[in-house]
Protein backbone atom coordinates (compact mmCIF):
# COMPACT_ATOMS: atom_id res chain seq x y z
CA UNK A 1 12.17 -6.46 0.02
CA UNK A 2 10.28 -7.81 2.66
CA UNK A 3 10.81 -11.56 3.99
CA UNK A 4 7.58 -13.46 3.87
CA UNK A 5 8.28 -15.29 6.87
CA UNK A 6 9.94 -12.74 9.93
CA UNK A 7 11.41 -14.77 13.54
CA UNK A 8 10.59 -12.39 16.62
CA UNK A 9 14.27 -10.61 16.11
CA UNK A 10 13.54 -10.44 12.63
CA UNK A 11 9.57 -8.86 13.53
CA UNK A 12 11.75 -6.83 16.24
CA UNK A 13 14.00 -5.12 13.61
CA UNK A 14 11.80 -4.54 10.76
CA UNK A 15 9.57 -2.41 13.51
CA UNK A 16 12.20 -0.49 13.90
CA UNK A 17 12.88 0.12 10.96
CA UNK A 18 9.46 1.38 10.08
CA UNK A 19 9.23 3.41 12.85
CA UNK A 20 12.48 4.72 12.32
CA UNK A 21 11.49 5.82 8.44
CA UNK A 22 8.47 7.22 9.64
CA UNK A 23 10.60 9.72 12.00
CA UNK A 24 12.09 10.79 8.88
CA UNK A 25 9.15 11.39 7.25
CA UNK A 26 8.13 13.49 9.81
CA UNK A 27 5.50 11.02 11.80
CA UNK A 28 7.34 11.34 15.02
CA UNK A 29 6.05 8.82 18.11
CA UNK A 30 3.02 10.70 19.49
CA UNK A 31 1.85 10.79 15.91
CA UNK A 32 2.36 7.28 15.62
CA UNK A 33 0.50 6.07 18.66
CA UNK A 34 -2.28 8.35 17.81
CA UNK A 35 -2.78 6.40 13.93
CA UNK A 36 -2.59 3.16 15.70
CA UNK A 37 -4.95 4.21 18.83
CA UNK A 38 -2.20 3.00 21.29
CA UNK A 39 -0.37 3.87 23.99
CA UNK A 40 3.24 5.60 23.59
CA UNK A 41 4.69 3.30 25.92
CA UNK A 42 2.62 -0.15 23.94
CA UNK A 43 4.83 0.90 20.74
CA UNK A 44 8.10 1.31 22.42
CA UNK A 45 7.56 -2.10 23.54
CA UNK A 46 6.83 -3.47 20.39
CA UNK A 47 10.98 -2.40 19.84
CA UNK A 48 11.67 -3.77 22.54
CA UNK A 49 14.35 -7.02 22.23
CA UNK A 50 12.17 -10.51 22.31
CA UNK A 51 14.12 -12.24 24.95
CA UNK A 52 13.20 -8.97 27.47
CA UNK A 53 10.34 -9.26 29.76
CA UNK A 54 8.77 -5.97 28.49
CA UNK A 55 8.39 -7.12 25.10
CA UNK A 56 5.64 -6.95 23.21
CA UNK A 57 4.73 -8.43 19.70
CA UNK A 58 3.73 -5.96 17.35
CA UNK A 59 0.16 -7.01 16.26
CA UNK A 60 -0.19 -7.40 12.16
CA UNK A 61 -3.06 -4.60 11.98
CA UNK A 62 -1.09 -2.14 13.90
CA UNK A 63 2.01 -2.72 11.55
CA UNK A 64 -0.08 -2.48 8.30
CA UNK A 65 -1.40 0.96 9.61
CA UNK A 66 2.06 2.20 10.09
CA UNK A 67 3.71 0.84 6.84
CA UNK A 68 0.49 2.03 4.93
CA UNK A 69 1.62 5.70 6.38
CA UNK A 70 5.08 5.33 5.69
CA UNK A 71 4.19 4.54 2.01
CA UNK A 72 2.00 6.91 1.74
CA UNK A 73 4.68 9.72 3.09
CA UNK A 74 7.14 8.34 0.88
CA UNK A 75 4.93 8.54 -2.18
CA UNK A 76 3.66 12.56 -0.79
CA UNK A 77 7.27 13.14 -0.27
CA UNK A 78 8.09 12.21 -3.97
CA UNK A 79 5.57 14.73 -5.73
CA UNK A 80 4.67 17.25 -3.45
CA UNK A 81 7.46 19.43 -4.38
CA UNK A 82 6.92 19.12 -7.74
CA UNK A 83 3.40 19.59 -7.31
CA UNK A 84 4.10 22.92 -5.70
CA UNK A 85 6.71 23.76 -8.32
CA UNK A 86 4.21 23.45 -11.06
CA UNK A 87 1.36 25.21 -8.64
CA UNK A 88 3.47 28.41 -8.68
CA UNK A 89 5.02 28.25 -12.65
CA UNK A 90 1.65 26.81 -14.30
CA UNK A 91 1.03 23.75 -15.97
CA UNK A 92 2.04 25.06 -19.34
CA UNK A 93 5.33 25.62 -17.87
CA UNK A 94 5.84 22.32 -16.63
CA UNK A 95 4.48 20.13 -19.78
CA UNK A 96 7.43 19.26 -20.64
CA UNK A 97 8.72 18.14 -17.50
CA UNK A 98 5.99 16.34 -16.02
CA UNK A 99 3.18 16.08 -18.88
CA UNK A 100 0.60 13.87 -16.55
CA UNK A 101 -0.90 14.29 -13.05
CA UNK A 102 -2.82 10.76 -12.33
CA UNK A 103 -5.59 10.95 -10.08
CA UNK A 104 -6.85 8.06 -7.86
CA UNK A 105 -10.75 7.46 -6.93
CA UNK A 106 -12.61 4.92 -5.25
CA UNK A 107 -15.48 2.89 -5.80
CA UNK A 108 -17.46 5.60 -4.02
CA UNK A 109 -16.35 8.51 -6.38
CA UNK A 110 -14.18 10.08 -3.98
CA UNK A 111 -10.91 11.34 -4.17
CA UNK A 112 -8.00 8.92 -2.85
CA UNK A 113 -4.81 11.00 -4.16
CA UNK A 114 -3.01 12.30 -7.13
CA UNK A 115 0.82 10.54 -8.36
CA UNK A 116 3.07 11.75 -11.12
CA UNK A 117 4.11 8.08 -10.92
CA UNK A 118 1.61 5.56 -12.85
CA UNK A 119 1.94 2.35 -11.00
CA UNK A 120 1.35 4.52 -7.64
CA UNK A 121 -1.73 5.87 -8.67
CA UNK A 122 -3.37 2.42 -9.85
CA UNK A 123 -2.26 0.94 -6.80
CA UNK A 124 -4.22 3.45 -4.91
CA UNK A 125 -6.77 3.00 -7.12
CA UNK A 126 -6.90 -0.90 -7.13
CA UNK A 127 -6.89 -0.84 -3.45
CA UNK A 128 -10.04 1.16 -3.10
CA UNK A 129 -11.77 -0.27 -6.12
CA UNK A 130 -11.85 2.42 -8.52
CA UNK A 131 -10.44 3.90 -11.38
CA UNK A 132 -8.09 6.76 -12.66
CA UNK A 133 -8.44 10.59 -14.61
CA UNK A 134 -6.26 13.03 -15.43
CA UNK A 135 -7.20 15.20 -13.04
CA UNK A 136 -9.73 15.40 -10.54
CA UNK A 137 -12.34 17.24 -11.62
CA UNK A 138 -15.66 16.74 -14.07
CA UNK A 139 -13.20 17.27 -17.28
CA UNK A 140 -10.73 15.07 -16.47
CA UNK A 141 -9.86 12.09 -18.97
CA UNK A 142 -11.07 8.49 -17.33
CA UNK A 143 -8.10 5.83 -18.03
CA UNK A 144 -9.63 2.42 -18.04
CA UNK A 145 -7.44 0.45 -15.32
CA UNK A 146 -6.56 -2.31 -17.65
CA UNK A 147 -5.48 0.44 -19.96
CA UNK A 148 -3.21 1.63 -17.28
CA UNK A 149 -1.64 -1.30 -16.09
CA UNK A 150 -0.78 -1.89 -19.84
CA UNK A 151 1.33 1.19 -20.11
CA UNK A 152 3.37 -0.04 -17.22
CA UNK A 153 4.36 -3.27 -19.34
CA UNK A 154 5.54 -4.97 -16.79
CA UNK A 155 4.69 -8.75 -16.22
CA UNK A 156 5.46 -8.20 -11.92
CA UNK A 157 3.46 -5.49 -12.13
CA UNK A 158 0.51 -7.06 -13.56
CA UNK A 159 0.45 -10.21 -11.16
CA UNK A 160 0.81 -7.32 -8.33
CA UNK A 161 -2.12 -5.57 -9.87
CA UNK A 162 -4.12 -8.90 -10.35
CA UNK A 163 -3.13 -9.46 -6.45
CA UNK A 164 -4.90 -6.06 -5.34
CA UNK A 165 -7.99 -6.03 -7.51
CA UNK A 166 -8.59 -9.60 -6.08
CA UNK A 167 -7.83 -8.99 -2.26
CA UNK A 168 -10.24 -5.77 -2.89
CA UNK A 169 -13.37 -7.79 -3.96
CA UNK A 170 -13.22 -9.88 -1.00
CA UNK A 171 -12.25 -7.49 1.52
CA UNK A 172 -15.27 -5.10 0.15
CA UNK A 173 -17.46 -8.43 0.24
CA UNK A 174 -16.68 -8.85 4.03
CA UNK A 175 -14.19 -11.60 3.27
CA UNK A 176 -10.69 -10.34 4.22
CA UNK A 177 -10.63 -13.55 6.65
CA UNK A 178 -10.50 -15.64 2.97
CA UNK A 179 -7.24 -13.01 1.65
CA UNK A 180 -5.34 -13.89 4.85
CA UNK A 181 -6.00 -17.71 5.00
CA UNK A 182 -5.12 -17.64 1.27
CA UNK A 183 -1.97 -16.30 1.97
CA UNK A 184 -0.86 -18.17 5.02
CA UNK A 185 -1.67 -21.70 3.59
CA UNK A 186 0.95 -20.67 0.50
CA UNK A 187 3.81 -19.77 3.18
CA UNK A 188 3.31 -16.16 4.00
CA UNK A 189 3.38 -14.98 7.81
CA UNK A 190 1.19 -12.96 8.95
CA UNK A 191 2.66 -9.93 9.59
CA UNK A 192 3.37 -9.84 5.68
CA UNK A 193 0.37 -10.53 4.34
CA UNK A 194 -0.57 -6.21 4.24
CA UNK A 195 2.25 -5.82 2.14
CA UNK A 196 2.02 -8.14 -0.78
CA UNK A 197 1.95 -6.47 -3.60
CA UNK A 198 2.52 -2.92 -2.70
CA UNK A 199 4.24 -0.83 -4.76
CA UNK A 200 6.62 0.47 -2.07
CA UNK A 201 9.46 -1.31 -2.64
CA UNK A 202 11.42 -1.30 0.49
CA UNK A 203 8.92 -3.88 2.41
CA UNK A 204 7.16 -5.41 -0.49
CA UNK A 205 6.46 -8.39 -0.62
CA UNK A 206 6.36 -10.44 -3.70
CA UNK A 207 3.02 -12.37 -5.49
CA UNK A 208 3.55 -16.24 -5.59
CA UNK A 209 2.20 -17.49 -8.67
CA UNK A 210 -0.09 -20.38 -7.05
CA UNK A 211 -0.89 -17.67 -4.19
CA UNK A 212 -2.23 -15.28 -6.85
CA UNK A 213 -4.21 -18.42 -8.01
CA UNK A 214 -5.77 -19.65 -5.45
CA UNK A 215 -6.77 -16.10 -4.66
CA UNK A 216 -8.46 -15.38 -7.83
CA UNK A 217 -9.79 -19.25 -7.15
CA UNK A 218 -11.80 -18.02 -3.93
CA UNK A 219 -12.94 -14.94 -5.43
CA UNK A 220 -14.71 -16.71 -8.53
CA UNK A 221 -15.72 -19.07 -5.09
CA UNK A 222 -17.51 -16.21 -3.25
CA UNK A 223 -19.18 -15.39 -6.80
CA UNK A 224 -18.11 -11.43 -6.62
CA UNK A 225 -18.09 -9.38 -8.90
């Protein structure tokens, strides 16, 4: 788990570390620059030891970005063989093994990604505002989010949930300005703020109970829906 507070050598090593999970999920450096719309050379100084002249500190966006990929690799990594598995046996054949295929939309109605792991596919759901089926066309059974996040039964999960449906309706109000000063004035740094309450749970970072209040505070604040 993440720290919620990261010193320049701690900043320094968790970089690495991304970057160096991302080469093993096959997002070498080129591809890496390229998601972040940076130099090569600006990223290799971002790994760069603080007390050299050449460092650089990794700016929070530019880390998001590249942790967002990683989890989303990780996640891709987890299903797509099965995925395939099933695309070349049938569905019938696989019922038994894996009886549900969630799918993830947002707000908009359009596809954001399918999971064979529940608490995946709301999060992708809750972070673009929308809502789950069983598959991802027309026919596909609608699960009520609330629904969903009951079958996970997990109290964590829930305040993560209540975390990401919060952060969304100010973010999609224009107010992701208010989810980052929330978080700072209850003790996170910035450069943890994108990962509270992910489901990815190598660099989560956990949901203070008063953070997750105040949150839901300045929501009810902004009046959104």
């Amino acid at each position: 788990m993440l720290q919620i507070n990261l010193d320049s050598e701690q900043l320094v090593a968790h970089y690495r570390d991304v970057s160096t999970t991302l080469t093993s999920l096959g997002c070498g450096p080129k591809t890496r620059a390229a998601i972040v719309q940076k130099a090569a050379q600006t990223l290799k100084q971002y790994a760069v030891d603080p007390s050299s002249a050449q460092h650089r500190i990794v700016p929070p966006e530019d880390l998001d970005i590249l942790r967002s990929e990683a989890s989303r690799l990780h996640w891709e990594m987890v299903d797509y063989p099965i995925s395939r598995w099933i695309g070349a046996e049938g569905y019938a054949a696989a019922r038994s093994i894996r009886p549900t295929i969630y799918t993830a939309f947002g707000a908009n109605g359009l596809f954001r990604g399918d999971s064979s792991f529940l608490p995946r596919a709301i999060e992708v759901a809750e972070s673009f505002g929308g809502w789950l089926q069983t598959s991802r066309d027309r026919h596909g059974e609608r699960i009520p989010l609330d629904d969903a996040v009951a079958l996970v039964d997990s109290q964590r999960f829930q305040e993560r949930s209540r975390w990401r449906r919060a952060a969304y309706r100010l973010r999609s109000a224009g107010r992701g300005d208010v989810v980052v000063r929330v978080a700072l004035a209850n003790g996170y740094g910035e450069h943890s703020v994108g990962q509270i309450a992910v489901e990815y749970e190598r660099w989560r970072v956990a949901v203070k109970p008063a953070a997750l209040i105040a949150l839901e505070e300045a929501v009810a604040a902004q009046e959104i829906a």
